[in-house]
C-alpha atoms as a PDB file:
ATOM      1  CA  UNK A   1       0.000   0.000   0.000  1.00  0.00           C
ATOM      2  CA  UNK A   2       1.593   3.261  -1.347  1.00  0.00           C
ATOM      3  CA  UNK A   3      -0.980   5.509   0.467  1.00  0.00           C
ATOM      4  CA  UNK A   4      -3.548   5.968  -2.241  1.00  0.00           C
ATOM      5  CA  UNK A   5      -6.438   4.246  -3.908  1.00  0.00           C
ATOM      6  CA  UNK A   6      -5.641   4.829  -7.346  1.00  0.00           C
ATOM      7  CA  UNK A   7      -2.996   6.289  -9.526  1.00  0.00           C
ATOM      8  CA  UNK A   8      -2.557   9.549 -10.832  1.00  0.00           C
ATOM      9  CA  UNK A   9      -4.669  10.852 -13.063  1.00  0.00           C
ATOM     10  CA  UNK A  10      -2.678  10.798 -16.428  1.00  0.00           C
ATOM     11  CA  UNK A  11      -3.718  13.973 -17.751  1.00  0.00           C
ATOM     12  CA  UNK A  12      -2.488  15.788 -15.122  1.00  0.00           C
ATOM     13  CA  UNK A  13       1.022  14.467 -15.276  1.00  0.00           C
ATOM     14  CA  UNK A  14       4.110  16.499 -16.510  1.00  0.00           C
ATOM     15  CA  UNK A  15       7.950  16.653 -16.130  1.00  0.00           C
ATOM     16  CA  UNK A  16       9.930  18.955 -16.278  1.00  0.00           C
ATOM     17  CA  UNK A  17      13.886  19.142 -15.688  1.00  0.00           C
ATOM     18  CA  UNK A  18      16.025  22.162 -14.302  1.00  0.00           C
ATOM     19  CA  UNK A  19      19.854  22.317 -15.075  1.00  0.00           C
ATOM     20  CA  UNK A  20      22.142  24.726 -12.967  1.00  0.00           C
ATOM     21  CA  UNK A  21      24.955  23.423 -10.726  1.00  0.00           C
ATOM     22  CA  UNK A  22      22.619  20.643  -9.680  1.00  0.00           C
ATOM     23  CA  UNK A  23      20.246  18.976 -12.075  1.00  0.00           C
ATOM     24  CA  UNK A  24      16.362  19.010 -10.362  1.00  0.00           C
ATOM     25  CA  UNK A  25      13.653  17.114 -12.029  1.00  0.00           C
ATOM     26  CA  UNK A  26       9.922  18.096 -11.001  1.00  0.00           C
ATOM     27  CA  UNK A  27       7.198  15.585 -11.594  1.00  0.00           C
ATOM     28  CA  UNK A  28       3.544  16.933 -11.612  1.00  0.00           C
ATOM     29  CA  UNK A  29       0.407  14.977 -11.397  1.00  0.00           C
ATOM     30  CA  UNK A  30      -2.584  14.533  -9.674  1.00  0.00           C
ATOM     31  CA  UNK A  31      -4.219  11.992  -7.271  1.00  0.00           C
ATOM     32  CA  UNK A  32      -7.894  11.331  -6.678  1.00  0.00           C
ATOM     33  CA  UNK A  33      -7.505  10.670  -2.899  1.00  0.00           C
ATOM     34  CA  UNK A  34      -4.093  11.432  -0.497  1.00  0.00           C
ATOM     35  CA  UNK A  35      -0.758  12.319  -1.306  1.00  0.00           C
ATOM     36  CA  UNK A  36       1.824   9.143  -2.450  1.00  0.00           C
ATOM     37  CA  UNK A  37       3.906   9.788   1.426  1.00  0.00           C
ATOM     38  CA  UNK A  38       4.634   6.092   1.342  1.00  0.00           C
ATOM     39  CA  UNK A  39       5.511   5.597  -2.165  1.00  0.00           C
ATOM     40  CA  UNK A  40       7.872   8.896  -2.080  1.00  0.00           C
ATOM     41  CA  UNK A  41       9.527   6.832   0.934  1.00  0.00           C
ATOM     42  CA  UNK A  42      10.317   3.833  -0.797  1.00  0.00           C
ATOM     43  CA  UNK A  43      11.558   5.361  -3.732  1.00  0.00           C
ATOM     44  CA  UNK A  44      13.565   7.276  -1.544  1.00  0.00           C
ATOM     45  CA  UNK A  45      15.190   4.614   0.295  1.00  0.00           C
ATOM     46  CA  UNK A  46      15.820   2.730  -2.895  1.00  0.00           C
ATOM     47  CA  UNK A  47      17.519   5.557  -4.904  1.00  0.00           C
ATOM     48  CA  UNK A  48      19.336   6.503  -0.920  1.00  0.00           C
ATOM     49  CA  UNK A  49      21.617   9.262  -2.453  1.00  0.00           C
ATOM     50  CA  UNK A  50      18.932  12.006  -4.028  1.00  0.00           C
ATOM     51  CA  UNK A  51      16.738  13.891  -1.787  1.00  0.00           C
ATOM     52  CA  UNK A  52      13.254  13.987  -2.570  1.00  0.00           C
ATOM     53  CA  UNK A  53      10.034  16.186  -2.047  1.00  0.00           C
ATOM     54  CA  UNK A  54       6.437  15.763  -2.004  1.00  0.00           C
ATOM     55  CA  UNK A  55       4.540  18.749  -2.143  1.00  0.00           C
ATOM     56  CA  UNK A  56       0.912  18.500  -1.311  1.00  0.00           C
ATOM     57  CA  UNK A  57      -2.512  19.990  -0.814  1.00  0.00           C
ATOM     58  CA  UNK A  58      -5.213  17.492  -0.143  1.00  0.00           C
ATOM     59  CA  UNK A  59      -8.271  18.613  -2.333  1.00  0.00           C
ATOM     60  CA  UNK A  60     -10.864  20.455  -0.585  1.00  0.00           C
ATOM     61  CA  UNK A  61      -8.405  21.525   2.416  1.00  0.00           C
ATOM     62  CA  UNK A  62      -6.712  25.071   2.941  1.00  0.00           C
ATOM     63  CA  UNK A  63      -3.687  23.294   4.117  1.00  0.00           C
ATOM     64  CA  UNK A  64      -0.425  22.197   2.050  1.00  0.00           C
ATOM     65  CA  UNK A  65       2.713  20.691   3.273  1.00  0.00           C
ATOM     66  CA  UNK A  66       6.265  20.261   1.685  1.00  0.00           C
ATOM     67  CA  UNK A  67       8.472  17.051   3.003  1.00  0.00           C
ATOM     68  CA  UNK A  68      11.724  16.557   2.208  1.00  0.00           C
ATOM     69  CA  UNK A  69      12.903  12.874   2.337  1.00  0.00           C
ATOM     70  CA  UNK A  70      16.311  11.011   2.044  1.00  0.00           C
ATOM     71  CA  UNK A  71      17.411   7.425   2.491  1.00  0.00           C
ATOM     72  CA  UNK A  72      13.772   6.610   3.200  1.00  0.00           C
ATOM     73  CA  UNK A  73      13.624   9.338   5.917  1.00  0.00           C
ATOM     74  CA  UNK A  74      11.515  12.378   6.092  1.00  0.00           C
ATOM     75  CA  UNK A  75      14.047  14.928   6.777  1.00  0.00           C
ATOM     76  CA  UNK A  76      11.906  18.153   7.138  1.00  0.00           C
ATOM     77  CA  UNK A  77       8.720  19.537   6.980  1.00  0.00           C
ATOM     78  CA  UNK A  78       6.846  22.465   6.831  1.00  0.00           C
ATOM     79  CA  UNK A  79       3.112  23.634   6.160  1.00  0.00           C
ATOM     80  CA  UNK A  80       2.692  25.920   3.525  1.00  0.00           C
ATOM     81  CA  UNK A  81       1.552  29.313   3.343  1.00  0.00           C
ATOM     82  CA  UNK A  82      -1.079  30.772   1.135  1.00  0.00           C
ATOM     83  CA  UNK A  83       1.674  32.245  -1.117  1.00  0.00           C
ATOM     84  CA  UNK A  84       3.342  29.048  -1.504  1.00  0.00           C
ATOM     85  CA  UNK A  85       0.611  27.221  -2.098  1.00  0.00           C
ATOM     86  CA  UNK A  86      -0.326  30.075  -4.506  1.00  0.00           C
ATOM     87  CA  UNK A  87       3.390  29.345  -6.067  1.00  0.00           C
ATOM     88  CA  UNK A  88       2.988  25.075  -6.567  1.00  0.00           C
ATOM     89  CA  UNK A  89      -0.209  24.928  -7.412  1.00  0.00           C
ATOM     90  CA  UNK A  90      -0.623  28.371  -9.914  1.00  0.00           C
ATOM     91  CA  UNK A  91      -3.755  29.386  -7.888  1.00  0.00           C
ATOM     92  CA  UNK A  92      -4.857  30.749  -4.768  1.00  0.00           C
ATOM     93  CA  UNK A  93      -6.474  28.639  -2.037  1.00  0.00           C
ATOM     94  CA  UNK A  94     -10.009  29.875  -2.261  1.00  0.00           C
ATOM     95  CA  UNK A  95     -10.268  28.799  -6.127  1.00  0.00           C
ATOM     96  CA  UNK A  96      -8.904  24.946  -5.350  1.00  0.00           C
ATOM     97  CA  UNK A  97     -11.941  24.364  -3.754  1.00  0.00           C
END
């Protein structure tokens, strides 16, 4: 069990890579029920060396949260503001609804 239902919805997925000193690839994509916190885990504690983070605002909710995990550990976390939930997700909380 990975933490959700179903997978994510396929026309909401997108990639899209960063190059500067360090090379960051974002992943985009939706999920009909709770954010993939398990499956980020195990990905991250098979590929032990990259850090990885799952940005998230459950559907419905005013909340978001950013966790940063590495080696299979969450590592941080934070809740989000209104601005940076304004910033990941292109719109401001009151229209996600």
């Amino acid at each position: 069990n990975w933490s959700v239902v179903d997978n994510f919805l396929t026309d909401s997925f997108s990639k899209d890579t960063i190059l500067n000193s360090d090379m960051e690839t974002y992943y985009y994509f939706d999920t009909p029920d709770a954010a993939p916190e398990e499956l980020i885990r195990h990905i991250s504690e098979t590929f032990n060396e990259l850090e990885f983070m799952l940005v998230f605002s459950p559907e419905g909710n005013k909340t978001g949260r950013i966790q940063e995990y590495l080696n299979g550990e969450l590592i941080s976390y934070e809740d989000l503001s209104d601005e940076d939930i304004a910033y990941w997700f292109g719109e401001p909380l009151e229209e996600c609804m």
